[in-house]
Protein backbone atom coordinates (compact mmCIF):
# COMPACT_ATOMS: atom_id res chain seq x y z
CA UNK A 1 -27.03 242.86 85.28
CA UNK A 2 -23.47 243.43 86.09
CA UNK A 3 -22.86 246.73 84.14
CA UNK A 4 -22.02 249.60 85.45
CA UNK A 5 -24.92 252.37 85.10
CA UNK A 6 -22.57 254.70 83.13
CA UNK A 7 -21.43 252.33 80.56
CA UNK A 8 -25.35 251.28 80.36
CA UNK A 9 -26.59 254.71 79.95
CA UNK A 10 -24.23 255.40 77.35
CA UNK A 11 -25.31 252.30 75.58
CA UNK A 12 -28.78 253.12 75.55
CA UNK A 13 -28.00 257.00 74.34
CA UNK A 14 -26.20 255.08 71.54
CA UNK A 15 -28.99 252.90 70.50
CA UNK A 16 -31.30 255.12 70.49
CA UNK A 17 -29.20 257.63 68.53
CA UNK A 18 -28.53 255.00 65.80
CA UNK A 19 -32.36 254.57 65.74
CA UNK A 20 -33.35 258.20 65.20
CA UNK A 21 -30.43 258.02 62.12
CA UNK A 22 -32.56 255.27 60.47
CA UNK A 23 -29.64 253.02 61.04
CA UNK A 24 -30.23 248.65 60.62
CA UNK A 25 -26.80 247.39 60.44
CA UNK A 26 -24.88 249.09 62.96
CA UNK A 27 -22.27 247.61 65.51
CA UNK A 28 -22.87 246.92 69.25
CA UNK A 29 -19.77 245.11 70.20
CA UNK A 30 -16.00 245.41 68.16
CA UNK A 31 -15.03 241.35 68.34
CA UNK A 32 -11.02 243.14 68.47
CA UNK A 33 -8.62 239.91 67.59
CA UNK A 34 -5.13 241.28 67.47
CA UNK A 35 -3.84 237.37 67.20
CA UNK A 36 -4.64 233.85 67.29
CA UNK A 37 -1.89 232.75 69.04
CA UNK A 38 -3.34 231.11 72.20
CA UNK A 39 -0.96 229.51 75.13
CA UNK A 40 -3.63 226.95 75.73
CA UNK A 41 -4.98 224.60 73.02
CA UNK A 42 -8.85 224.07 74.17
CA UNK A 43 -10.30 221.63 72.27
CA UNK A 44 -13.93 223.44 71.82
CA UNK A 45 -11.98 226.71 69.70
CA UNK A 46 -10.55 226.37 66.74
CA UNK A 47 -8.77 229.61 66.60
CA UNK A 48 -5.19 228.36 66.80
CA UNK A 49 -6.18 225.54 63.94
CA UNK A 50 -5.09 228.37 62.18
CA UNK A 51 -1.76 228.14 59.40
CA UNK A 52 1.34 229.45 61.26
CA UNK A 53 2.13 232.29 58.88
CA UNK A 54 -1.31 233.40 59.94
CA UNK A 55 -0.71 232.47 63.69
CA UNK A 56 2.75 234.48 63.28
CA UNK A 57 0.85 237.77 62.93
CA UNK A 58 -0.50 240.91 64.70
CA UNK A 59 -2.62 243.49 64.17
CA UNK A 60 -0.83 246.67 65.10
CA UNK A 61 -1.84 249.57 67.58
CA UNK A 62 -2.64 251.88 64.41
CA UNK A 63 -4.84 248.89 62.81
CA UNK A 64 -7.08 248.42 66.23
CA UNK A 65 -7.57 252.43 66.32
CA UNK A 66 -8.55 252.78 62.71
CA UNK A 67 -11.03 249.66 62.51
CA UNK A 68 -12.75 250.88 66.16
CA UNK A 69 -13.58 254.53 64.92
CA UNK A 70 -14.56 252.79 61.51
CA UNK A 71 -17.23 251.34 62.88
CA UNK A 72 -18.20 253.10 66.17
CA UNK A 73 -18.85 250.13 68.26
CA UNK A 74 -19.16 251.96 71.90
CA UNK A 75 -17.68 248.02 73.37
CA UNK A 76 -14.55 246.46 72.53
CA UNK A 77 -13.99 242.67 73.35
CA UNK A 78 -10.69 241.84 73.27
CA UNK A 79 -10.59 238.05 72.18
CA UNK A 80 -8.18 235.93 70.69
CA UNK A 81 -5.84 234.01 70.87
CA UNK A 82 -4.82 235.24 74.45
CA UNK A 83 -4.54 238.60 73.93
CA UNK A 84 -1.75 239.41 76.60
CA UNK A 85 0.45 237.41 74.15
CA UNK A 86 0.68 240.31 72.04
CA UNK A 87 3.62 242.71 72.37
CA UNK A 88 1.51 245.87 72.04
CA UNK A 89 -1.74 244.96 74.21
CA UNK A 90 -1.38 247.44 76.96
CA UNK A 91 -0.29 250.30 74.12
CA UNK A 92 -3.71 248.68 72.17
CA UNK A 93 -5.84 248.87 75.59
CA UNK A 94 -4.70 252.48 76.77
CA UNK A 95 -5.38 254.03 72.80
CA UNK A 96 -9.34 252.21 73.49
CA UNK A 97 -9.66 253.92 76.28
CA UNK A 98 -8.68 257.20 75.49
CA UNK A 99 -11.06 257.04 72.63
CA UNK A 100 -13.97 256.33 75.81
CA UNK A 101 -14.65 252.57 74.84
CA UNK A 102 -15.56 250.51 77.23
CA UNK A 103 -12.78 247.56 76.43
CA UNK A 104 -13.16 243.76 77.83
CA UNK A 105 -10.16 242.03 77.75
CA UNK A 106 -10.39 238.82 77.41
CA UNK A 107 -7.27 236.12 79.13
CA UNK A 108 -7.28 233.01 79.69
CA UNK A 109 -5.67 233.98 83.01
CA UNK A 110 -2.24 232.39 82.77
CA UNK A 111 -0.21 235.84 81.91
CA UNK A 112 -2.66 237.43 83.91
CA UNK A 113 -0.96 238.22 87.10
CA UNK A 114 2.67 239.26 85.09
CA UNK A 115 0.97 241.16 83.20
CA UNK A 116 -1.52 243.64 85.82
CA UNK A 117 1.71 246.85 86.04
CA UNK A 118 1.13 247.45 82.30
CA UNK A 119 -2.48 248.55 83.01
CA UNK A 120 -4.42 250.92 85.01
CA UNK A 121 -7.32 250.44 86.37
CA UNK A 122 -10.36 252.60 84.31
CA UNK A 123 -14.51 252.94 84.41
CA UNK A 124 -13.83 252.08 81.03
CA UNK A 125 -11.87 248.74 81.21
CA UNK A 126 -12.41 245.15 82.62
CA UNK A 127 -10.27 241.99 82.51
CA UNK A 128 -12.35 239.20 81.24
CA UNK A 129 -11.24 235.71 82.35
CA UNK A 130 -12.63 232.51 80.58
CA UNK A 131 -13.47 230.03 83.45
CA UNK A 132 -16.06 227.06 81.85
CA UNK A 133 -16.82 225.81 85.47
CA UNK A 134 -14.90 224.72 88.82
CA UNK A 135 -11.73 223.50 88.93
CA UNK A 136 -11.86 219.78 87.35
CA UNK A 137 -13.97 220.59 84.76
CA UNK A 138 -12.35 224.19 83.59
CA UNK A 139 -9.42 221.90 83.65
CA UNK A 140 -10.36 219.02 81.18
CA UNK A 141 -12.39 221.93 78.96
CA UNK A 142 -8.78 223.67 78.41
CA UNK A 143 -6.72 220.84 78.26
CA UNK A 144 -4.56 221.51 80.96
CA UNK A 145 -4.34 221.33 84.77
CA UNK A 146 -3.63 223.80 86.83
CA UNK A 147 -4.66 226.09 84.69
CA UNK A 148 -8.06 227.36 86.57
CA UNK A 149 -5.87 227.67 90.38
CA UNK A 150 -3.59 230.20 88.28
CA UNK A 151 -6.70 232.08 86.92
CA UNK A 152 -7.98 232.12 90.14
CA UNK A 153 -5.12 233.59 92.16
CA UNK A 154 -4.42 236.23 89.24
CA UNK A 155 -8.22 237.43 89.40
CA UNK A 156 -7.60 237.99 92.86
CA UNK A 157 -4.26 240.02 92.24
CA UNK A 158 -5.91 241.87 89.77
CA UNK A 159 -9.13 243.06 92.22
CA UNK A 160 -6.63 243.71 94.87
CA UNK A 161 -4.85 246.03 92.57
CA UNK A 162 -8.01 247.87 91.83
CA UNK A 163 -9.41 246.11 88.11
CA UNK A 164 -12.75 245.59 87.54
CA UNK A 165 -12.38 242.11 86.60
CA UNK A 166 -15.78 239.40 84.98
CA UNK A 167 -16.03 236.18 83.95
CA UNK A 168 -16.81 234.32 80.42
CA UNK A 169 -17.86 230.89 80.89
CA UNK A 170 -19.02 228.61 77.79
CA UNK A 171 -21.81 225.62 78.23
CA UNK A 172 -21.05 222.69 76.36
CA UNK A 173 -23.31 219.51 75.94
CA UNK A 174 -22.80 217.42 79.09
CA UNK A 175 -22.65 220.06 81.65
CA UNK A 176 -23.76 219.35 84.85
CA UNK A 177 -26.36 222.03 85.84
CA UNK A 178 -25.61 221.76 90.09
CA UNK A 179 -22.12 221.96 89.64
CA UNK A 180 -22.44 225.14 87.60
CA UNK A 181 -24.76 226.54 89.92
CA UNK A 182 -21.80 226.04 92.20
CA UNK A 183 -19.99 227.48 90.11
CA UNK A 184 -21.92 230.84 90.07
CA UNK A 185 -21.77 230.75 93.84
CA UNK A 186 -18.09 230.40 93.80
CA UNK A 187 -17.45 233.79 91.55
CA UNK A 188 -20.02 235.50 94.32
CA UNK A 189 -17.75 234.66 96.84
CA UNK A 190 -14.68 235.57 94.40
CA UNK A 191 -16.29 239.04 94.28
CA UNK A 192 -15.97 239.08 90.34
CA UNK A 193 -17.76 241.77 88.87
CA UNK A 194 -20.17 240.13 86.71
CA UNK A 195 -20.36 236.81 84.80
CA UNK A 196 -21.09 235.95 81.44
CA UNK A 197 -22.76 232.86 79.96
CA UNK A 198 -23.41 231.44 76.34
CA UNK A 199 -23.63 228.25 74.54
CA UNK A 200 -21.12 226.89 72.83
CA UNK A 201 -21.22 227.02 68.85
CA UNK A 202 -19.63 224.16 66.60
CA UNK A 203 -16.22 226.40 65.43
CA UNK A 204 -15.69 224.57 62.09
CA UNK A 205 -11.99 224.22 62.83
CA UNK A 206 -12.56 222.97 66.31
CA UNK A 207 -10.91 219.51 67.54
CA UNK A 208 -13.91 218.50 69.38
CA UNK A 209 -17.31 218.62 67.70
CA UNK A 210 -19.08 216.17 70.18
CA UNK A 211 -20.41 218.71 72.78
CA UNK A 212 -22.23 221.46 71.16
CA UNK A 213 -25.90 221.99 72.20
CA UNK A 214 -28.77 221.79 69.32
CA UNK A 215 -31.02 224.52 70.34
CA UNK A 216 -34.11 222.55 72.11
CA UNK A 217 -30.93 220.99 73.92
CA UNK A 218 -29.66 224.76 75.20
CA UNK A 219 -33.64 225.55 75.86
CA UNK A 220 -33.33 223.12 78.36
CA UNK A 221 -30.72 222.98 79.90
CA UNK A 222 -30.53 226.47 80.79
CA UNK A 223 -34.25 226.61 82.17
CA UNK A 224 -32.63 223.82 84.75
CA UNK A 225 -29.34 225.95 85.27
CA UNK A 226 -31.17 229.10 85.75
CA UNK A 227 -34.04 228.04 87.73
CA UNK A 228 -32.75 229.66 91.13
CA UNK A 229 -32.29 233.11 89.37
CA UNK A 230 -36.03 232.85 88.07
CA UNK A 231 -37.70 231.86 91.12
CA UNK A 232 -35.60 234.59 92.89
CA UNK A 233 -33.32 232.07 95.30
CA UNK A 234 -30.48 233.60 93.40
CA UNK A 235 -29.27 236.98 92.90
CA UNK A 236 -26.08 235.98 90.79
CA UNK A 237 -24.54 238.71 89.11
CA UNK A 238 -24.82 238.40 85.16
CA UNK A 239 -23.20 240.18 82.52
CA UNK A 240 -25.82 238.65 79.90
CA UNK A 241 -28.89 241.11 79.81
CA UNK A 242 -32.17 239.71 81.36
CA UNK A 243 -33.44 239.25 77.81
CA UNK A 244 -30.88 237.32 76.33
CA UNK A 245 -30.92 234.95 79.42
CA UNK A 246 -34.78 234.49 78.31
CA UNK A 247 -33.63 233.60 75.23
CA UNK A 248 -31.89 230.84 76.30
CA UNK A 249 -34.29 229.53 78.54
CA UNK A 250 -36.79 229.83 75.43
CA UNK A 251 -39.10 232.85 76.91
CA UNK A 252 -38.01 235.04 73.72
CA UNK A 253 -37.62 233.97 70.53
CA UNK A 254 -34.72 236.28 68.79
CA UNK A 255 -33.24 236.61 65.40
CA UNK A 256 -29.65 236.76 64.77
CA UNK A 257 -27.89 240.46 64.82
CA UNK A 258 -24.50 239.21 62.96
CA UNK A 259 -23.38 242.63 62.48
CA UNK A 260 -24.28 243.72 65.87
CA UNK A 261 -20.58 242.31 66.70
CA UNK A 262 -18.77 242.11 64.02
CA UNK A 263 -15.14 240.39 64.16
CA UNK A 264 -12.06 242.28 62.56
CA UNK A 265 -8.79 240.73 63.04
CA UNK A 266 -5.28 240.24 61.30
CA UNK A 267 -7.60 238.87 57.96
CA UNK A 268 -9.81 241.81 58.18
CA UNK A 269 -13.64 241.96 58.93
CA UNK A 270 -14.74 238.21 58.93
CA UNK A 271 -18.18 237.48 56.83
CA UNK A 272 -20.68 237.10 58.40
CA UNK A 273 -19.91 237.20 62.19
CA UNK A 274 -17.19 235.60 64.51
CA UNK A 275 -18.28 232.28 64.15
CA UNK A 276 -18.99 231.24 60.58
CA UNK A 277 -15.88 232.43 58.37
CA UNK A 278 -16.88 232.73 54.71
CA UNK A 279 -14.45 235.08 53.86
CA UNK A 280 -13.27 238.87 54.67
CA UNK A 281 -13.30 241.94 53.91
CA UNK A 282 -10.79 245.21 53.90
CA UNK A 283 -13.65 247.73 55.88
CA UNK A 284 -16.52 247.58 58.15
CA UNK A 285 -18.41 249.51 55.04
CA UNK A 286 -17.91 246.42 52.66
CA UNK A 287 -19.30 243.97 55.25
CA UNK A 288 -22.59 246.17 56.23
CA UNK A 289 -22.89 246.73 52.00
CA UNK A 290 -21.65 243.66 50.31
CA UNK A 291 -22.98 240.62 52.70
CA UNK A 292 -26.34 239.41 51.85
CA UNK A 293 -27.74 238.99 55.91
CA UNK A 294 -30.58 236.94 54.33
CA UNK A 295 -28.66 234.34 53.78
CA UNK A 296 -27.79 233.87 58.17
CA UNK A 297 -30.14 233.61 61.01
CA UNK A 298 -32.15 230.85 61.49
CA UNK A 299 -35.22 232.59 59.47
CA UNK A 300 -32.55 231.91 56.24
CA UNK A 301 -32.85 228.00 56.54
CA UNK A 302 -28.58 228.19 56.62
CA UNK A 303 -28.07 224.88 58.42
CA UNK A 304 -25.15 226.53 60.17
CA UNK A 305 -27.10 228.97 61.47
CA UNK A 306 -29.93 226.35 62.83
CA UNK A 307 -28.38 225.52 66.59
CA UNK A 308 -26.49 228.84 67.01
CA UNK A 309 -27.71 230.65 70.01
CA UNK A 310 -24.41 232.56 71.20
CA UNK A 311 -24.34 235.84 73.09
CA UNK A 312 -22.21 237.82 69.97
CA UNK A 313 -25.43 236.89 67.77
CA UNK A 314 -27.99 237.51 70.18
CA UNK A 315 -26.87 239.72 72.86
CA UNK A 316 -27.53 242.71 70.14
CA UNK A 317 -31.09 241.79 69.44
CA UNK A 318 -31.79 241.35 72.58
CA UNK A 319 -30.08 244.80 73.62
CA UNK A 320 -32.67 246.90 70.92
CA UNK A 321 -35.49 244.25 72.41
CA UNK A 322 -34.45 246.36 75.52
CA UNK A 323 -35.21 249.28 74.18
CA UNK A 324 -38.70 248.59 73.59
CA UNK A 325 -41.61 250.57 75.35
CA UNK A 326 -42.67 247.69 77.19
CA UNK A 327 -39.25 246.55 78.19
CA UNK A 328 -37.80 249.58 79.59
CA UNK A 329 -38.42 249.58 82.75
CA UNK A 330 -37.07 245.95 83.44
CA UNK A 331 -33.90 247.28 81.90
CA UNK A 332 -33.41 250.25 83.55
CA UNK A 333 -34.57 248.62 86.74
CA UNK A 334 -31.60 245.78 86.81
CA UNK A 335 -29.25 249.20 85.88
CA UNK A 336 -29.99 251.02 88.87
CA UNK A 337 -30.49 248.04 91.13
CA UNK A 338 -27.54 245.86 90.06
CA UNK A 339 -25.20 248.33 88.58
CA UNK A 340 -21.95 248.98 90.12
């Protein structure tokens, strides 16, 4: 597990501490968008489907502060749109930081290298570059070409200048399971500090809605992609906590934490989670009090929920399965052993 022992020790204080308050719905991971604007138009997100008033917008340095101590994630992921789009980013990042977040930007790497002299590098902070696979595929999964040769050579700036910088990579239906084992080899040799991994989910807005896995579908394909790092061939550097990779391989069977990462952006806090958009609401408060969680998770019977097996879901549950008696000492064994 590529996290660094610090940031996982304070994790684990804050779990724990939320747990002695008698706390259920409490946040893991802020989903930050400060805009949907996006230079790229992948067909798998539907985040720029948006209207362009909306599009037009940005959340402000004062609005990111105020909704981050509202809820007291101790994580920040920076999504968007492509964050280094907005005016105020590095203003936005710096303000995280001070607060001691630990903030994941997340770029699609084309402003990437312009943009590394309005940051510093920080324990607390990490580029985050989305790369779905080697060059031909990241390619056709974007929309563009060229585009993964310029995320490459910026991730390298970036490390040279000092960043901690990881990976996000999503699995669509269709992917080949070698070539993304190549793939993990390839960000070894990149020296990346830690990848992440998830299934896609079917964004409602989305162009394409022909390549999203059905849950016995992820189940297998990931006990196939994954294989190596089971039978110990493979030391590959994940992000993704053990438990949550057993999820997807079908070893643990989870129930959805929506509010483990909630989602606020320029509409305010998105009901229920990032990926289903039923509405919004002005505070973190009114979406713990006012959204009725039986009605998401795959327990409710919501057919939307049925297939969804995606690390903002998931990656909570499987974070306070960590925290179990029995589980502890796999967790804090990858910490000490993998953390850097």
């Amino acid at each position: 597990m590529a996290i660094q022992l610090k940031q996982a020790l304070d994790i684990g204080k804050y779990l724990v501490t939320q747990r002695l308050k008698g706390r259920k719905h409490f946040p893991l991971i802020l989903m930050l968008e400060p805009l949907f604007r996006c230079n790229l138009a992948c067909p798998g997100c539907g985040k720029i489907q948006h209207p362009a008033d909306i599009l037009r917008q940005n959340l402000t340095p004062e609005q990111c502060f105020a909704a981050v101590e509202e809820c007291g994630a101790p994580v920040v992921s920076i999504p968007g749109g492509e964050p280094l789009m907005h005016p105020q980013i590095a203003e936005i990042v710096k303000g995280l930081i001070d607060r001691k977040k630990y903030v994941y930007l997340c770029t699609n790497g084309l402003l990437l290298e312009k943009s590394l002299d309005k940051f510093q590098p920080s324990p607390y902070f990490a580029f985050t570059v989305h790369l779905d696979g080697l060059k031909e595929h990241h390619d056709q999964c974007v929309d563009r070409k060229g585009v993964f040769d310029t995320a490459v050579k910026a991730i390298r700036a970036a490390k040279a200048k000092g960043f901690r910088v990881t990976t996000n990579t999503t699995v669509f239906e269709g992917t080949n399971p070698e070539e993304m084992q190549e793939f993990f080899d390839y960000l070894e040799v990149l020296g990346t500090d830690g990848m992440a991994i998830s299934p896609g989910y079917s964004y409602e807005r989305a162009p394409d809605q022909d390549h999203f896995l059905k849950r016995e579908q992820t189940h297998q394909l990931f006990r196939t992609l994954l294989a190596p790092l089971k039978a110990g061939k493979k030391n590959w550097d994940f992000n993704n906590s053990p438990l949550f990779l057993d999820f997807l391989t079908g070893e643990k069977d989870y129930e959805c934490t929506p509010w483990g990462s909630p989602s606020y952006s320029v509409l305010g806090w998105q009901k229920p989670c990032y990926l289903l958009s039923e509405g919004y609401y002005a505070s973190f408060k009114e979406l713990v009090e006012k959204t009725d969680w039986s009605q998401y998770g795959r327990a409710s019977g919501n057919p939307n929920c049925a297939d969804c097996m995606v690390h903002c879901g998931y990656e909570p549950t499987a974070a306070l399965d960590a925290m179990q008696p029995a589980n502890i000492a796999r967790s804090l064994g990858n910490m000490l052993g993998m953390a850097h």
